[in-house]
N, C-alpha and C. Protein backbone atom coordinates (compact mmCIF):
# COMPACT_ATOMS: atom_id res chain seq x y z
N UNK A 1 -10.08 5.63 -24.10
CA UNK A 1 -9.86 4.20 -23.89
C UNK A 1 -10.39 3.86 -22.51
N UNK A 2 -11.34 3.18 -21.88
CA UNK A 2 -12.03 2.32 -20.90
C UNK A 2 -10.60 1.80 -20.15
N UNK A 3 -11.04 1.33 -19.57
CA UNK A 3 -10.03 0.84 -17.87
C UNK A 3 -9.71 -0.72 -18.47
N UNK A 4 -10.73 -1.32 -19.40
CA UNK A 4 -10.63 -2.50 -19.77
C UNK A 4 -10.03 -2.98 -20.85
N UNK A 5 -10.19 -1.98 -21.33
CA UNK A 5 -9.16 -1.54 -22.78
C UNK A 5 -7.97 -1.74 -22.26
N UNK A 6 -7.62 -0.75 -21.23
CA UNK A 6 -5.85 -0.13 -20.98
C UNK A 6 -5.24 -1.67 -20.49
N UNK A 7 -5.82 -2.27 -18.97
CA UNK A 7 -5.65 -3.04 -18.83
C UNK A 7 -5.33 -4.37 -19.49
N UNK A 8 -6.20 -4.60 -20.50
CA UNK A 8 -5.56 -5.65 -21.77
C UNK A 8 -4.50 -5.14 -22.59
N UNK A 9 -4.30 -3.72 -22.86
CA UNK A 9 -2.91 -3.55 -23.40
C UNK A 9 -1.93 -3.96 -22.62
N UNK A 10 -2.58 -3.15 -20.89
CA UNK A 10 -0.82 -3.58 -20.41
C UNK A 10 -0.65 -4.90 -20.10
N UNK A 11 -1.28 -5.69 -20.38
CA UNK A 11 -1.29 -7.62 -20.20
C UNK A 11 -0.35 -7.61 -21.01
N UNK A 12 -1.07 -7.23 -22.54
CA UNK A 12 -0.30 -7.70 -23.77
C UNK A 12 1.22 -7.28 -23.84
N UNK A 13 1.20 -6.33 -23.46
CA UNK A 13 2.70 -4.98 -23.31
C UNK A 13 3.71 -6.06 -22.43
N UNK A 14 2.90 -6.25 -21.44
CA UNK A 14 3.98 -7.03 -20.32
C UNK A 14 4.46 -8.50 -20.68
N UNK A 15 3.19 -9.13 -21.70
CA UNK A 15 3.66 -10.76 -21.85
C UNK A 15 4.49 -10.24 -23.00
N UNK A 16 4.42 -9.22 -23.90
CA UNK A 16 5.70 -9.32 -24.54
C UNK A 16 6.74 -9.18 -24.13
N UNK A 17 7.29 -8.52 -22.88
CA UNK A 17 8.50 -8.22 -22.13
C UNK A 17 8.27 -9.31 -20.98
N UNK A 18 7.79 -10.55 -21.23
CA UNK A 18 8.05 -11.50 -20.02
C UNK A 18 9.33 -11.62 -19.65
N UNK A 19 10.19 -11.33 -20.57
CA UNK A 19 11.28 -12.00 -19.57
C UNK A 19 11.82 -11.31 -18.67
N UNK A 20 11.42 -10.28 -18.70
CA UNK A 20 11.21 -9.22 -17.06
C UNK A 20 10.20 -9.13 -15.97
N UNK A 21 8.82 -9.57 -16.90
CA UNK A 21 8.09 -9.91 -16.18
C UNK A 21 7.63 -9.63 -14.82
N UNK A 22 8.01 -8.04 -14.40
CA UNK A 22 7.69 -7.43 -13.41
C UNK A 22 6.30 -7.19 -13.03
N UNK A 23 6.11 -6.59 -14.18
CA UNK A 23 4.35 -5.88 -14.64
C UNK A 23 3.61 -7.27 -14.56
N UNK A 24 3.40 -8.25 -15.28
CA UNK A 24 2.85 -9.47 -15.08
C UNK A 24 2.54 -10.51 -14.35
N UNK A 25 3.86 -10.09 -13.00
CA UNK A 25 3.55 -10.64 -11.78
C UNK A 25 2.47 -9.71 -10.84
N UNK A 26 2.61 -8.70 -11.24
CA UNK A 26 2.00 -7.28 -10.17
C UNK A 26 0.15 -8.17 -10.52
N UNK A 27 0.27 -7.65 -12.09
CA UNK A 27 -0.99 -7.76 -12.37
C UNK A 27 -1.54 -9.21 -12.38
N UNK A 28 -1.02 -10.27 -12.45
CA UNK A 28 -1.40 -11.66 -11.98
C UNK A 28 -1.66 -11.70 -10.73
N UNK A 29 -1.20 -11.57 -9.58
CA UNK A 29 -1.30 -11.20 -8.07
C UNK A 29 -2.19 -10.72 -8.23
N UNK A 30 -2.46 -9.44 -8.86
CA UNK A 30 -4.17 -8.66 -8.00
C UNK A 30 -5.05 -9.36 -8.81
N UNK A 31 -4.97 -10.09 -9.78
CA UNK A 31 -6.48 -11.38 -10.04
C UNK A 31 -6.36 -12.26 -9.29
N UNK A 32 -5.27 -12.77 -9.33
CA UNK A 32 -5.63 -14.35 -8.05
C UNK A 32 -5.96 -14.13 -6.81
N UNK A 33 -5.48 -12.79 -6.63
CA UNK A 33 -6.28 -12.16 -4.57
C UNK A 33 -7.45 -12.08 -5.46
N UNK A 34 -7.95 -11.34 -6.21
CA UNK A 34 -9.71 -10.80 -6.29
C UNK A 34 -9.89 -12.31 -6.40
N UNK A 35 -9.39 -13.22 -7.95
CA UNK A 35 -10.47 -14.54 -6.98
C UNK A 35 -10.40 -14.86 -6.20
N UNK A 36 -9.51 -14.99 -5.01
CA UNK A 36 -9.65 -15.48 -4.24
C UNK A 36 -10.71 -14.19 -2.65
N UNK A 37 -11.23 -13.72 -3.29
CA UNK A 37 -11.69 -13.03 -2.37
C UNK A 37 -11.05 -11.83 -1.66
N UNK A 38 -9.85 -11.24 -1.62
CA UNK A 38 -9.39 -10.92 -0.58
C UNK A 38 -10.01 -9.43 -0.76
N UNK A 39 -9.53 -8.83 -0.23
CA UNK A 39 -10.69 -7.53 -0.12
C UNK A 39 -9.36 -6.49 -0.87
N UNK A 40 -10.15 -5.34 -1.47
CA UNK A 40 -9.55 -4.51 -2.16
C UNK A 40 -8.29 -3.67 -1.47
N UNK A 41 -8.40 -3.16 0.08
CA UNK A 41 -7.50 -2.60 0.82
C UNK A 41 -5.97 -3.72 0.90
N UNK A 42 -6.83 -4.71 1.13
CA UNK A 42 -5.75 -6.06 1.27
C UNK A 42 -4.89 -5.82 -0.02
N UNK A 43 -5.79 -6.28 -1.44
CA UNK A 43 -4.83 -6.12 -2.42
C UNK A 43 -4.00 -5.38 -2.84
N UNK A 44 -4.47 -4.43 -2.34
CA UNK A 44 -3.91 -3.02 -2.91
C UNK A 44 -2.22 -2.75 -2.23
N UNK A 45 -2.57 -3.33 -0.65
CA UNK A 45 -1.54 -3.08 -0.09
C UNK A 45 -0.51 -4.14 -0.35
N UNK A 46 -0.50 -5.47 -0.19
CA UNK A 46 0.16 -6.37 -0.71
C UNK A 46 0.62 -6.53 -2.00
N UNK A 47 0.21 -5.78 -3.03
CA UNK A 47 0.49 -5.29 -4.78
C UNK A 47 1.45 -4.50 -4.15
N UNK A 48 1.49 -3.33 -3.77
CA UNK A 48 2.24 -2.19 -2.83
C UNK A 48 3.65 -2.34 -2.78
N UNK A 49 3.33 -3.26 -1.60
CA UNK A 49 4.59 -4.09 -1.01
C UNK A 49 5.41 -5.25 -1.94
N UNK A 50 4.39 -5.71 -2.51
CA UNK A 50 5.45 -6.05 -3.74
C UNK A 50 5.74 -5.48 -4.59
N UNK A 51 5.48 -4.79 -5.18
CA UNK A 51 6.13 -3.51 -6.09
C UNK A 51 7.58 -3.05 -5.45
N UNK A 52 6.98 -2.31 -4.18
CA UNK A 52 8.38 -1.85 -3.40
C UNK A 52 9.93 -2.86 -2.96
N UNK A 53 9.28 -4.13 -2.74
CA UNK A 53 10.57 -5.13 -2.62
C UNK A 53 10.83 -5.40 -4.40
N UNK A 54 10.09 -5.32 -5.10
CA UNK A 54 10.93 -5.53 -6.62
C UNK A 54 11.60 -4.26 -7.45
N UNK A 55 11.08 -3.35 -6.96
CA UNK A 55 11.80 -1.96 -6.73
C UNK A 55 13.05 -1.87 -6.35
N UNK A 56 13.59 -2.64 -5.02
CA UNK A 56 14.65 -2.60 -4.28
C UNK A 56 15.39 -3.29 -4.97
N UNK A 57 15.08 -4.75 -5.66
CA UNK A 57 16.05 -5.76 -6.30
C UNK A 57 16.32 -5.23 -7.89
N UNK A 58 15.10 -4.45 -8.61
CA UNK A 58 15.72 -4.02 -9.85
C UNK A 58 14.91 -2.94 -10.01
N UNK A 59 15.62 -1.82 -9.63
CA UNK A 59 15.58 -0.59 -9.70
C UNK A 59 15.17 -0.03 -11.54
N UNK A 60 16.56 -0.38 -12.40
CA UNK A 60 16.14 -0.21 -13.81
C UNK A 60 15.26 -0.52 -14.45
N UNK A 61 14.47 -1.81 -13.94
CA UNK A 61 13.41 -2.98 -14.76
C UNK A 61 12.16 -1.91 -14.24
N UNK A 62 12.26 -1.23 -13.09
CA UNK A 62 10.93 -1.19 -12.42
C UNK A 62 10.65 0.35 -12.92
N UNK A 63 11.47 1.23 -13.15
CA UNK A 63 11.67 2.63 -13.79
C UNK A 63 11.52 2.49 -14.87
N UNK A 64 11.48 1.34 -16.07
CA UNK A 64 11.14 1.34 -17.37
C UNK A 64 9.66 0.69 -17.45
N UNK A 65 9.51 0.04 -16.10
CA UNK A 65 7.94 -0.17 -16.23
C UNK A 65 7.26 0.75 -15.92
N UNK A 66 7.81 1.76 -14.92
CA UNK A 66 6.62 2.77 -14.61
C UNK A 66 6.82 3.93 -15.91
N UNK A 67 7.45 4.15 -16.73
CA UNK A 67 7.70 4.70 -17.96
C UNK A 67 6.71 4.24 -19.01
N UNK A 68 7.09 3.29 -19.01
CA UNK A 68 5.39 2.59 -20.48
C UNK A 68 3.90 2.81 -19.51
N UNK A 69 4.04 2.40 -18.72
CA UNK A 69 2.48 2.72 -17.55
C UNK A 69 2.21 4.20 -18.17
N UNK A 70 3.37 4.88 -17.64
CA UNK A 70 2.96 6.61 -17.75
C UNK A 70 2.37 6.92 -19.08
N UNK A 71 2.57 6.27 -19.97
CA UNK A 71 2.89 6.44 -21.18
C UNK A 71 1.63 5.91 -21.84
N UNK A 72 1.10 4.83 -20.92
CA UNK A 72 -0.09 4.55 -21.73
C UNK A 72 -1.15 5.11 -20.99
N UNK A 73 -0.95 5.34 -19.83
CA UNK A 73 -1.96 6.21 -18.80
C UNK A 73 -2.53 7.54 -19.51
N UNK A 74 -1.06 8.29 -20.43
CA UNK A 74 -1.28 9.20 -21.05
C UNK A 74 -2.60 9.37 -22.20
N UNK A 75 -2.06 7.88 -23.16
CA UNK A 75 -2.47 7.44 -24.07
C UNK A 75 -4.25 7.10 -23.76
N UNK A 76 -4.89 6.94 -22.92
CA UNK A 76 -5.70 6.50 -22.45
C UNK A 76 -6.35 7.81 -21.95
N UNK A 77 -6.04 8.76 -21.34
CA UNK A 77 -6.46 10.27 -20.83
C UNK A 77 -6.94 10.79 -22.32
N UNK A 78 -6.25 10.80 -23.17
CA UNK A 78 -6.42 11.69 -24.34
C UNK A 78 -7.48 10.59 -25.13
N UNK A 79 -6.89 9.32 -25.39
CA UNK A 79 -8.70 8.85 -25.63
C UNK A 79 -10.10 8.93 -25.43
N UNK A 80 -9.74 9.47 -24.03
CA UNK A 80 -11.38 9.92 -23.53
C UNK A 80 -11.96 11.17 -23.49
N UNK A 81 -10.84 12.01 -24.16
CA UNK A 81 -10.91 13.59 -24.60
C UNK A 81 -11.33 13.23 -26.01
């Protein structure tokens, strides 16, 4: 599975669990910095830092997101095998 592939799953994955909507803010943020220019170190770190403060406020929401990530990260390794 391509980077462009995975990425439109986890869109789709996340607008179905909007009403947690953790994953969907992460990944909305790093398109509106790239349009808006900001440079990749920038995004990366400010994605970062917000991850880590939504981490702090919901610990459970953010451990079941990095669980489906892992999960399709997996899913995506073995596609390209």
């Amino acid at each position: 599975m391509n980077m462009g592939k995975m990425k439109a799953s986890m869109e789709g994955e996340t607008v179905m669990h909007r009403g947690e909507g953790l994953g969907r803010l992460i990944i909305d943020l790093d398109a509106v910095l790239g349009e808006a220019a900001v440079s990749m170190s920038s995004r990366d770190d400010l994605c970062w830092s917000v991850g880590y403060a939504l981490q702090e406020l919901y610990p459970e929401k953010i451990a079941e997101l990095h669980k489906r990530m892992d999960m399709m990260w997996r899913l995506a390794s073995t596609d390209e095998n």
